[in-house]
Protein backbone atom coordinates (compact mmCIF):
# COMPACT_ATOMS: atom_id res chain seq x y z
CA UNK A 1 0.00 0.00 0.00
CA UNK A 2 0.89 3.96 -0.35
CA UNK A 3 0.29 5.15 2.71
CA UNK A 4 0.87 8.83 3.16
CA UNK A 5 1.53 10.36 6.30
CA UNK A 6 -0.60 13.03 7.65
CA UNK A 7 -0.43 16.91 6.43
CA UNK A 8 -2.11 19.40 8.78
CA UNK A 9 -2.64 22.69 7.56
CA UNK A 10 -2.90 26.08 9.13
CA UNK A 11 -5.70 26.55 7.46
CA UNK A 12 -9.30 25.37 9.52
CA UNK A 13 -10.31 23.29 6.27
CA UNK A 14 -7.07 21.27 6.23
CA UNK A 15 -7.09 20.38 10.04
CA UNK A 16 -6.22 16.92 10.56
CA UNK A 17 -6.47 15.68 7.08
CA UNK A 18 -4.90 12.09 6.31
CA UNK A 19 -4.03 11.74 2.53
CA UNK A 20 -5.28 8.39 1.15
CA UNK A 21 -3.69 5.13 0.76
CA UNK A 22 -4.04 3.25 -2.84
CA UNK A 23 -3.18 -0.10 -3.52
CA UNK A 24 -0.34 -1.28 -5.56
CA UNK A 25 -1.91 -3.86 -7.14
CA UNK A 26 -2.67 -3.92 -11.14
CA UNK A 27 -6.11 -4.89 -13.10
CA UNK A 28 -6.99 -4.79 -16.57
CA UNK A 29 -9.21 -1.47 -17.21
CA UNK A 30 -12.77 -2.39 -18.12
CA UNK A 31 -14.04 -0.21 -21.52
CA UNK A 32 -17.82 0.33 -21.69
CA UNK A 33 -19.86 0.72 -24.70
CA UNK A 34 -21.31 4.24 -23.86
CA UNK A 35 -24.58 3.51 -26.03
CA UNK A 36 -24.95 0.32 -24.40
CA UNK A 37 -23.20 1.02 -21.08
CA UNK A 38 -21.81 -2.77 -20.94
CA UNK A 39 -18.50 -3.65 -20.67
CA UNK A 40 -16.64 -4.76 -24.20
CA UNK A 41 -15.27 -8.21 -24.77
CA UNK A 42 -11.62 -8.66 -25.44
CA UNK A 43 -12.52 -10.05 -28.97
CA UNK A 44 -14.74 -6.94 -29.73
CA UNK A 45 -12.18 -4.56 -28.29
CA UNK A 46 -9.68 -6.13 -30.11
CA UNK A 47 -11.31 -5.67 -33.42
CA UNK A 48 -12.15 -1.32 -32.24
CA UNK A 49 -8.67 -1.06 -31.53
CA UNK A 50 -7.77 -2.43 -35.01
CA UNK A 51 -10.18 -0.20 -36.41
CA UNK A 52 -8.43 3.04 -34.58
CA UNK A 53 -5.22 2.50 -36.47
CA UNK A 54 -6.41 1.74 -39.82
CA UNK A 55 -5.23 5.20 -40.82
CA UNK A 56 -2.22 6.23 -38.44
CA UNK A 57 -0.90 4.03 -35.65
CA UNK A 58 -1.20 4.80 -32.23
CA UNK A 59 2.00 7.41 -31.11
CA UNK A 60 3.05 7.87 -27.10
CA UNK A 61 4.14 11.18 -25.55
CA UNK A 62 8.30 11.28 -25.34
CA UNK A 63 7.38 12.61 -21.73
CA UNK A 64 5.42 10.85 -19.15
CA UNK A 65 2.10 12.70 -18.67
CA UNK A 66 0.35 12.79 -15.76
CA UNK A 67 -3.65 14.23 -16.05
CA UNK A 68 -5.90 16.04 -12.74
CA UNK A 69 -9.50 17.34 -12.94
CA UNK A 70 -11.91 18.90 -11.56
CA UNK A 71 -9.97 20.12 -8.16
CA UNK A 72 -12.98 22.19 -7.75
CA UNK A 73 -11.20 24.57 -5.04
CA UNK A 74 -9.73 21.58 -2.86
CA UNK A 75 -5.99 22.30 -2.53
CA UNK A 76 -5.25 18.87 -0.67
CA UNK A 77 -6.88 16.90 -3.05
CA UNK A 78 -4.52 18.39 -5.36
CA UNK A 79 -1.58 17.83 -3.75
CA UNK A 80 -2.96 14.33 -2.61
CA UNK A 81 -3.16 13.73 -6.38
CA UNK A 82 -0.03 14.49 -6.98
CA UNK A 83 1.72 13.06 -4.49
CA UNK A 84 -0.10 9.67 -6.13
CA UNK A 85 1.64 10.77 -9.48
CA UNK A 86 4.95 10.60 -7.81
CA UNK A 87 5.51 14.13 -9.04
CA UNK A 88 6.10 15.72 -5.87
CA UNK A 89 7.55 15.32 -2.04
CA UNK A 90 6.27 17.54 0.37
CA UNK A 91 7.89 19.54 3.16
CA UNK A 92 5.91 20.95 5.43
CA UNK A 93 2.20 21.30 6.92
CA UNK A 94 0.76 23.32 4.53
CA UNK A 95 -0.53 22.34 1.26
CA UNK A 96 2.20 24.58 -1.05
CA UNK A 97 4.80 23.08 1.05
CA UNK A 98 6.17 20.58 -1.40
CA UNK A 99 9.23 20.01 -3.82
CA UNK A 100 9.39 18.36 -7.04
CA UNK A 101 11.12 14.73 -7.31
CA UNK A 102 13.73 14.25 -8.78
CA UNK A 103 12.41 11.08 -10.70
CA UNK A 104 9.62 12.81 -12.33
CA UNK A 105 11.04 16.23 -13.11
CA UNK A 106 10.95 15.36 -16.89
CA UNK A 107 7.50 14.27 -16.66
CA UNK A 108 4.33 16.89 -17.62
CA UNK A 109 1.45 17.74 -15.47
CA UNK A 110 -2.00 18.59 -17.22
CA UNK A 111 -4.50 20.35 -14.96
CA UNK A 112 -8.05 19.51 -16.62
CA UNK A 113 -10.09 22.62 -15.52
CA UNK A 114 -12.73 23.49 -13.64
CA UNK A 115 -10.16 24.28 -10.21
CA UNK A 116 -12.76 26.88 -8.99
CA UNK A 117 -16.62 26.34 -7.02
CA UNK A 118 -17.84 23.69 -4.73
CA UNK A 119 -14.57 22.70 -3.07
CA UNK A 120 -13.56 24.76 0.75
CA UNK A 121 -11.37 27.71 -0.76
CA UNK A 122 -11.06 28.53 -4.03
CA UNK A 123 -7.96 31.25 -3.13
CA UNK A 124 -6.39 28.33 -1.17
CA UNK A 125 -5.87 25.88 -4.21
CA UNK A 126 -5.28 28.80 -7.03
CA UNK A 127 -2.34 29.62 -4.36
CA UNK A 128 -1.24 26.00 -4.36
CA UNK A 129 -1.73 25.64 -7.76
CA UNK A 130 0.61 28.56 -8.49
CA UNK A 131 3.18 27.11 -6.77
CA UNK A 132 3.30 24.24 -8.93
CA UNK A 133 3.59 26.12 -11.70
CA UNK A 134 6.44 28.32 -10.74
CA UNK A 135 8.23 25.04 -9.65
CA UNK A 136 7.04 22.67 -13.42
CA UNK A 137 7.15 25.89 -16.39
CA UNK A 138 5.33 23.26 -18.27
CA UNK A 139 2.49 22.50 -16.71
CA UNK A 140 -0.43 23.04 -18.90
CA UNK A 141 -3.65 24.24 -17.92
CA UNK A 142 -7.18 23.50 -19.28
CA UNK A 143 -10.41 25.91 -19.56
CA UNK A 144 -13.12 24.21 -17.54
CA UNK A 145 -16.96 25.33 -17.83
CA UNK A 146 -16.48 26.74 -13.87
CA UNK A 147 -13.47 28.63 -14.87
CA UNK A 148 -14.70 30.36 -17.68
CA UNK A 149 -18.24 31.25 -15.84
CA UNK A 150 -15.93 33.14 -13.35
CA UNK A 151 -14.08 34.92 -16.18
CA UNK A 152 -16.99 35.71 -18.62
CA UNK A 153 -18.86 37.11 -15.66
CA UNK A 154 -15.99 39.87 -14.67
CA UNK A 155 -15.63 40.36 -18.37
CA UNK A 156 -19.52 41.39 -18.89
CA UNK A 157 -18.90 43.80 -15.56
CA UNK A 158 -15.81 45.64 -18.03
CA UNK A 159 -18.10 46.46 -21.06
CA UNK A 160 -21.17 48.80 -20.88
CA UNK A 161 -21.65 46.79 -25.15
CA UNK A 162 -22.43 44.53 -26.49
CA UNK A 163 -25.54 44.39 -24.50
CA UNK A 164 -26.42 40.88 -25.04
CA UNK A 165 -23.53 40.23 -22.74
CA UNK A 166 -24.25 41.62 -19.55
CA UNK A 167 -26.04 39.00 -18.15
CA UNK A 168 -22.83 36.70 -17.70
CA UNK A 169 -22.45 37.88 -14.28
CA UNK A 170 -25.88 37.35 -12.94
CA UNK A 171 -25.34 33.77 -14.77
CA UNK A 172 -22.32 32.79 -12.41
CA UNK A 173 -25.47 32.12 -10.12
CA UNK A 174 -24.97 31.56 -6.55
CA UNK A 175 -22.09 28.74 -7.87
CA UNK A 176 -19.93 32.08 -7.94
CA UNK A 177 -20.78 33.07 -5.01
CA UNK A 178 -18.19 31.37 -2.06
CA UNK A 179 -15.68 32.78 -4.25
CA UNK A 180 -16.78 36.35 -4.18
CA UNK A 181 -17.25 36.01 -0.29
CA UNK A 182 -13.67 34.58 -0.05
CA UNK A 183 -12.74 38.00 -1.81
CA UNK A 184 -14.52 39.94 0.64
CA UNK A 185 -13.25 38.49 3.78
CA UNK A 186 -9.79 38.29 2.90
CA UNK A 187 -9.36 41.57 0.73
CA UNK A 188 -12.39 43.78 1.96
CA UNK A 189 -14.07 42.93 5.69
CA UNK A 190 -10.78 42.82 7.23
CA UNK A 191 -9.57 46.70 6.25
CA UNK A 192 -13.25 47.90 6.61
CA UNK A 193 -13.81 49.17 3.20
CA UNK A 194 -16.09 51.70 3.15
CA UNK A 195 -17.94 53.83 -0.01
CA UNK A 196 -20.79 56.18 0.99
CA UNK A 197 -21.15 56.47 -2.89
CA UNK A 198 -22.49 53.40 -3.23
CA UNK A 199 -26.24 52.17 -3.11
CA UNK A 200 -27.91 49.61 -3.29
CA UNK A 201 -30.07 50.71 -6.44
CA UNK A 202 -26.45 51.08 -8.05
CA UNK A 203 -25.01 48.11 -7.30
CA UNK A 204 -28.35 46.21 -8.39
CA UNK A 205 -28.04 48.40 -11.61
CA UNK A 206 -24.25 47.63 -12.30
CA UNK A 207 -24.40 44.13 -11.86
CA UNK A 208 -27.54 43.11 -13.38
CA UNK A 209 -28.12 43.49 -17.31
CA UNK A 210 -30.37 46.05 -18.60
CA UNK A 211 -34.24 46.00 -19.12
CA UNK A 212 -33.31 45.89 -23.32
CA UNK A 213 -31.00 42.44 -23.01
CA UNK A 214 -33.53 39.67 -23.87
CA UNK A 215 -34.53 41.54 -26.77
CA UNK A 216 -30.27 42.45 -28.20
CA UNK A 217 -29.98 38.47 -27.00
CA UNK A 218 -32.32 37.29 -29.27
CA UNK A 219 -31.64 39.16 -32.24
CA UNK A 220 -27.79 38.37 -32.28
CA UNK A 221 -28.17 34.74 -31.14
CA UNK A 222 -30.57 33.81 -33.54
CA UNK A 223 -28.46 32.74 -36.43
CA UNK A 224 -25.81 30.56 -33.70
CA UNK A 225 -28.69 29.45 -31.53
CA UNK A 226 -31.96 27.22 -32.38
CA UNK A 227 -35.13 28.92 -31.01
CA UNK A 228 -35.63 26.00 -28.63
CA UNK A 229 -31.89 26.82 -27.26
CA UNK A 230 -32.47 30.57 -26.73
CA UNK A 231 -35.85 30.04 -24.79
CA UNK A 232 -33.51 27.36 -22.57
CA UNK A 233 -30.77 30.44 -22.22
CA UNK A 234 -32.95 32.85 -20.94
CA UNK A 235 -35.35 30.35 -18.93
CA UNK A 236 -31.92 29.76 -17.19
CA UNK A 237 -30.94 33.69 -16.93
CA UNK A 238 -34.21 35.32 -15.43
CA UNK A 239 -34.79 32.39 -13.08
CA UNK A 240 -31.06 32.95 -11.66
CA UNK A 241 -32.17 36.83 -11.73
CA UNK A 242 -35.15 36.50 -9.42
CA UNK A 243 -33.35 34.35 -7.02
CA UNK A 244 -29.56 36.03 -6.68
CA UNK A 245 -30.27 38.95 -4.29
CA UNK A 246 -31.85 36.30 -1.63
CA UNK A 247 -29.15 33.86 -2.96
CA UNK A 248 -26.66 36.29 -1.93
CA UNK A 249 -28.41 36.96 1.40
CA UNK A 250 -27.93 33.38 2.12
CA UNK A 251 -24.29 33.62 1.85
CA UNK A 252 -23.96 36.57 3.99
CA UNK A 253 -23.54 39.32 1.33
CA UNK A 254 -25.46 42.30 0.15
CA UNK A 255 -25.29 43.42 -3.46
CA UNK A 256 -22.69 46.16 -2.02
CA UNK A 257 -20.79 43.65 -0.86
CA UNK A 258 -21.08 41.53 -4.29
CA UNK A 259 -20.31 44.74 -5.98
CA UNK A 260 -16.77 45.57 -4.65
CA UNK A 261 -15.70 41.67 -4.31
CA UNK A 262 -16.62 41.78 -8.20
CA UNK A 263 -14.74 44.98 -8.63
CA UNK A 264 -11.96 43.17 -6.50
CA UNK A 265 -11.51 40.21 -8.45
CA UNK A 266 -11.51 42.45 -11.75
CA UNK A 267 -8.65 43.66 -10.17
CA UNK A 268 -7.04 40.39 -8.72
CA UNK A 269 -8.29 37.98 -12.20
CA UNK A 270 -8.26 40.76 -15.22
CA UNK A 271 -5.37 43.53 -13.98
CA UNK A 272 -1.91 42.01 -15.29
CA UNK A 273 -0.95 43.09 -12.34
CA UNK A 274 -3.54 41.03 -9.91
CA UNK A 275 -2.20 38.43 -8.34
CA UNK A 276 -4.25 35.77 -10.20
CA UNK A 277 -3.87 37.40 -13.76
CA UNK A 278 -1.83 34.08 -14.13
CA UNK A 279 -4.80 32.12 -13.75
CA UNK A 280 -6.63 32.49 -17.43
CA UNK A 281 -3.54 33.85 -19.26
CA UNK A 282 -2.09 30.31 -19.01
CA UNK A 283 -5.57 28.71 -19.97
CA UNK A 284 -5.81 26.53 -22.61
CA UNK A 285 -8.65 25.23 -24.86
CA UNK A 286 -7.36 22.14 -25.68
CA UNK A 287 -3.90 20.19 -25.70
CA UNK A 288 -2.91 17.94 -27.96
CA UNK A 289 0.11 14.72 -27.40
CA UNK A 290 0.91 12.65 -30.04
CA UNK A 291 -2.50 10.07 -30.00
CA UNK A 292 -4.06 11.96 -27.19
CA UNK A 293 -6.49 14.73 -27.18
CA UNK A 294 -6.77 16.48 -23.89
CA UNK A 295 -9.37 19.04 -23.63
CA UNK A 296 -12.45 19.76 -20.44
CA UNK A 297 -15.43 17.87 -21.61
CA UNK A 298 -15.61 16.45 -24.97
CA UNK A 299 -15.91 16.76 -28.96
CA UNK A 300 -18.29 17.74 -31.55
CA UNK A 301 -18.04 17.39 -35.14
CA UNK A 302 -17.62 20.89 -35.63
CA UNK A 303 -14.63 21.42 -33.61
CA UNK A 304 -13.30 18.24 -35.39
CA UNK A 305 -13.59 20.14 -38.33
CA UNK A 306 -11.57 23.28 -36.83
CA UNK A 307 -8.39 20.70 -35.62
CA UNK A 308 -8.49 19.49 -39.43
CA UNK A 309 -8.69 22.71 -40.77
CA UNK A 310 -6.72 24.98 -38.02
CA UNK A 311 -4.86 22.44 -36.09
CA UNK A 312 -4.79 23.14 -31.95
CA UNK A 313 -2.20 25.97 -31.80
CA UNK A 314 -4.68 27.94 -33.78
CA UNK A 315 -7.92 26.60 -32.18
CA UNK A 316 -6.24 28.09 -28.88
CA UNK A 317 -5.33 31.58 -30.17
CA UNK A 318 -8.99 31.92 -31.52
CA UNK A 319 -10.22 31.40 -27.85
CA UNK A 320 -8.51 33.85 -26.58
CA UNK A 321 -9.72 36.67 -29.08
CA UNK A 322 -12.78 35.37 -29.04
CA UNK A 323 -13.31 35.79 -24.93
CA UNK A 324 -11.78 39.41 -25.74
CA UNK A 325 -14.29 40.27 -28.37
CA UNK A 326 -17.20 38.72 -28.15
CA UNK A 327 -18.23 36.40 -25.13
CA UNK A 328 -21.65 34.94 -26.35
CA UNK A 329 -19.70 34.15 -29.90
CA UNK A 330 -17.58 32.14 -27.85
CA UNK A 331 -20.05 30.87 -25.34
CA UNK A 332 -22.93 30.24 -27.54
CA UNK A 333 -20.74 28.43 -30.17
CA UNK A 334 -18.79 25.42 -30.90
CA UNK A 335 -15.77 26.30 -29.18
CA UNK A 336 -17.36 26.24 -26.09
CA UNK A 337 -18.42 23.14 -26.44
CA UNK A 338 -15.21 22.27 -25.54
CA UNK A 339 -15.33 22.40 -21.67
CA UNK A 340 -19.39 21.97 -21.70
CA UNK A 341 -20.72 19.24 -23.63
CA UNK A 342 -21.84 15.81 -22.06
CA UNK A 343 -22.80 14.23 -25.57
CA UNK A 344 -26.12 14.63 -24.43
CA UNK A 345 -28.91 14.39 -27.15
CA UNK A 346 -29.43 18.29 -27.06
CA UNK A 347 -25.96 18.57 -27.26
CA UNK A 348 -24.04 18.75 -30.84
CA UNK A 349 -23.24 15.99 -32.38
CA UNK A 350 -20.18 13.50 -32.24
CA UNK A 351 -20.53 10.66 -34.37
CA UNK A 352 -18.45 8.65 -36.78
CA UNK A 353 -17.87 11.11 -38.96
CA UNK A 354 -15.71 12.75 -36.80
CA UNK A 355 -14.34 10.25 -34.89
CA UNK A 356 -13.08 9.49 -38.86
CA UNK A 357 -11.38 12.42 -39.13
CA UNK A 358 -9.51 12.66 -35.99
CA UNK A 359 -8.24 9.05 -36.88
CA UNK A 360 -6.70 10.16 -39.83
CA UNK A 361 -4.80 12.89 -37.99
CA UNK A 362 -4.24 9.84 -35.70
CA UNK A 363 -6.09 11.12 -32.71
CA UNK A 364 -6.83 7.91 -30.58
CA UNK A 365 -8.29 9.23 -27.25
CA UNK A 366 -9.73 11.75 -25.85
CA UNK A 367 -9.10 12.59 -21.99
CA UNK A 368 -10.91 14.65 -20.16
CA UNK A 369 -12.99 15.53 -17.11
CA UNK A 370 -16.35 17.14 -16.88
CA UNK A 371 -18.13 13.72 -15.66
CA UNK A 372 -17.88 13.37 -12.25
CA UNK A 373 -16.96 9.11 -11.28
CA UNK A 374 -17.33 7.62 -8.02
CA UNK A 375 -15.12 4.23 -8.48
CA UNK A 376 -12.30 6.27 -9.79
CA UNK A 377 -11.55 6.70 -14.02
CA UNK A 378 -13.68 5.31 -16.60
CA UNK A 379 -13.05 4.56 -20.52
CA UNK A 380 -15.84 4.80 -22.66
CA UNK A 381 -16.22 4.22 -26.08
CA UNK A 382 -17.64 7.07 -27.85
CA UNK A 383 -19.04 6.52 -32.09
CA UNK A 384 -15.36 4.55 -31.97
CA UNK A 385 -13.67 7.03 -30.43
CA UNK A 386 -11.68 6.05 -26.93
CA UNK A 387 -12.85 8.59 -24.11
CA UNK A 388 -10.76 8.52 -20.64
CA UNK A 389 -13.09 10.40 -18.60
CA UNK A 390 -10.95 11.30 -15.37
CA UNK A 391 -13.14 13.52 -12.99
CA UNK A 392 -12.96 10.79 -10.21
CA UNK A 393 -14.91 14.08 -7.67
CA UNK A 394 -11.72 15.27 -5.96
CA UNK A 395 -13.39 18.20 -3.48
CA UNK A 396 -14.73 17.11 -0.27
CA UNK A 397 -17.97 18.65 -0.60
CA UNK A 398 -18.88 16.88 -3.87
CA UNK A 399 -17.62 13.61 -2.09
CA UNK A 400 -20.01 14.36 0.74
CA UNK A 401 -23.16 14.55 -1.53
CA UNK A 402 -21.95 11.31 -2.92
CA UNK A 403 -21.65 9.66 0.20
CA UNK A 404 -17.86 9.15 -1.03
CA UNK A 405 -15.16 8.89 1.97
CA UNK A 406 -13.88 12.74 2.99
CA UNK A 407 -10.82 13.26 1.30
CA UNK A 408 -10.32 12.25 -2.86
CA UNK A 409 -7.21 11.84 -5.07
CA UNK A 410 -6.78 10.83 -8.62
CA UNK A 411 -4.03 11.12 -11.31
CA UNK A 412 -4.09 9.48 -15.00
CA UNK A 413 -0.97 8.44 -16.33
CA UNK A 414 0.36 8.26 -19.36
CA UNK A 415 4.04 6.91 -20.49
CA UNK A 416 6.05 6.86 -23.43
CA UNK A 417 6.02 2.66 -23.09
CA UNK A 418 2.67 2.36 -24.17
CA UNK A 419 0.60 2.11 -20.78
CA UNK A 420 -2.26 4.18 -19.69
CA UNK A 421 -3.12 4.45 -15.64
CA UNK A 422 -6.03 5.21 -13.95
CA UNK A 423 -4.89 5.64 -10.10
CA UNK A 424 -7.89 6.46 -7.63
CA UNK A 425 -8.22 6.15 -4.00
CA UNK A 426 -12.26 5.06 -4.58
CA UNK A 427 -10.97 2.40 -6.56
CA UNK A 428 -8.96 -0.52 -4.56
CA UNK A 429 -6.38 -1.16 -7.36
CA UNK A 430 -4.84 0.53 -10.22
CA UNK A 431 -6.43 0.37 -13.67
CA UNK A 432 -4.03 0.07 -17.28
CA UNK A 433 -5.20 -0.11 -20.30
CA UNK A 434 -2.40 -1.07 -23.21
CA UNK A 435 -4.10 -0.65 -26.37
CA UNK A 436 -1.41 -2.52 -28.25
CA UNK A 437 -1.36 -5.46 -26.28
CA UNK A 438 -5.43 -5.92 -27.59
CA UNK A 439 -3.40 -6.77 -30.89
CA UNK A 440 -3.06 -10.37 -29.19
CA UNK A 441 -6.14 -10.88 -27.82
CA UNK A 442 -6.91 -14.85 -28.26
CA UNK A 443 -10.28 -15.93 -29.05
């Protein structure tokens, strides 16, 4: 067994932590059909494997790669996690007291996104998180769907037009929330900000969109949005705008107190200065290694379209202009699908079409997060495409609605020999997958 020793923190939400123990031992990872949700047999899997290569065969990183979702504000499950990879030794109590080992330093860390909401302080792992980046420079970072929501929502507070914008703020929901409070206490409450100049009736008008938005939504989503989709949008919208002053109550906040821990975070998030500016400058879309295709949540045909076309570096710089320039372009469209899709039927479409044309650019998988597991990483097949779906619901408070013991860690590995790793401390043993070795399979 790893068994790792305990890490108290200074911090009230670390107290008296233990990390986890995994086992050592190795099992052959199940793959599930994902239209039949049954497992495949080795013959069957053997002949999908095949199938995968018929146009490019399958190509392994030169580095190991190691791959962590969904931290979801939990700064010991993320060290926890990647104390499992092997990545890192730690040094101290607290969670940013760690080192880097020397047997891994050649190794790469992907963070999958979503790192903010749900988990006990979203300041706390961002904090931890940028230690690990000052210590591995090439660490790469995903967009999640929770990180983006932050961003989009401090953007819409910069930009008195396009008006069918300004209601990204009020979308954040009370999901946004704990974060702004964190803001509040740390950066606010404790030097007793004070501004006579501000009202509630001006807060209330700054933060929520104008009277006119439904109607500029409508008009300039129509051609990127089905009818059906916009009356979904802004169901969502003016349900989350009759509840957020009360939801903000509930949280201990006034819409004062929203408004300056929204100013803030412009300043901490936006400001190249801030001390978080890091945080979405380093964000990527999507990440590509050799065979792999590492991105938030999933594929459409659309986007398969844009790697053919554009390839990744430029799928990547399009992201970032297009959260500069126009947020419900971005949000609304494909690319966004990206970090939100659960290949749901009202989601768009990924079928074998483009699962086709990501094998001829000899794309074999596709890991990602997004789908929270409670018996650690899970491989589904996807129109023939492999998906390694690696949110194994890190943060304690997502483990406690899913009756799931306190503390979570998870890391997916992936080495330049071939073997792919699915390490959990839900699941008793560790899980590899060798696609190669399905070349043998004996009937």
């Amino acid at each position: 067994m790893l068994d790792f020793s305990p890490v108290l923190n200074e911090s009230n939400y670390l107290n008296n932590c233990l990390f986890p123990s995994v086992s050592t031992s190795i099992v052959d990872w199940s793959i599930y059909d994902s239209s039949t949700k049954l497992i495949i047999k080795p013959t069957e899997l053997k002949n999908i494997i095949q199938e995968t290569t018929r146009f490019k065969a399958w190509q392994w990183p030169a580095k190991k790669l190691f791959f962590i979702s969904d931290i979801h504000a939990d700064a010991n499950a993320l060290i926890s996690s990647l104390i499992l990879s092997g990545t890192i030794k730690k040094t101290g109590i607290r969670a940013e007291d760690f080192i880097l080992t020397k047997k891994n330093k050649k190794s790469r860390i992907i963070i999958g996104g979503d790192c903010l909401d749900k988990g006990p302080s979203n300041l706390y792992l961002l904090r931890t998180l940028k230690k690990l980046f000052d210590l591995k420079k090439n660490t790469i970072l995903l967009a999640g769907n929770h990180d983006i929501r932050l961003y989009m929502g401090l953007k819409s507070l910069c930009q008195t037009d396009p008006v069918d914008s300004s209601h990204f703020f009020i979308r954040m929901g009370k999901k946004g929330l704990p974060l702004l409070k964190e803001v509040y206490n740390e950066y606010l409450n404790n030097n007793q900000v004070k501004d006579n100049l501000l009202t509630l009736d001006f807060c209330r008008q700054a933060l929520f969109p104008p009277e006119e938005w439904q109607e500029h939504f409508i008009e300039n989503n129509k051609e990127r949005m089905s009818l059906d989709a916009i009356e979904l949008e802004l169901s969502k919208v003016n349900k989350k705008l009759k509840s957020f002053e009360s939801d903000c109550l509930d949280h201990g906040l006034n819409l004062i107190m929203v408004y300056q821990a929204a100013q803030k975070c412009k300043a901490l998030f936006l400001d190249p200065k801030g001390e978080f500016y890091w945080f979405f400058n380093k964000m990527k879309l999507i990440h590509r290694e050799k065979s792999f295709l590492f991105t938030h949540a999933g594929l459409d045909n659309k986007i398969t379209k844009k790697i053919k076309k554009s390839g990744i570096k430029k799928i990547n710089q399009k992201y970032k202009s297009m959260l500069d320039e126009n947020l419900c372009q971005f949000y609304y469209g494909s690319m966004a699908n990206l970090l939100r899709t659960k290949y749901r039927k009202t989601d768009p479409v990924f079928d074998e079409k483009g699962v086709k044309r990501l094998h001829r650019l000899g794309i074999h998988a596709v890991v990602h997060g997004h789908v929270s597991q409670s018996k650690g990483q899970k491989i589904n097949l996807r129109s023939g495409m492999l998906h390694i779906e690696c949110d194994v619901t890190l943060d304690r408070n997502s483990r406690e609605k899913a009756g799931l013991p306190e503390f979570g860690a998870g890391v997916t590995s992936i080495s330049s020999k071939g073997k792919i790793k699915g390490i959990s401390n839900d699941f008793p043993q560790i899980k590899l997958f060798q696609p190669e070795s399905h070349f043998f399979v004996r009937n």
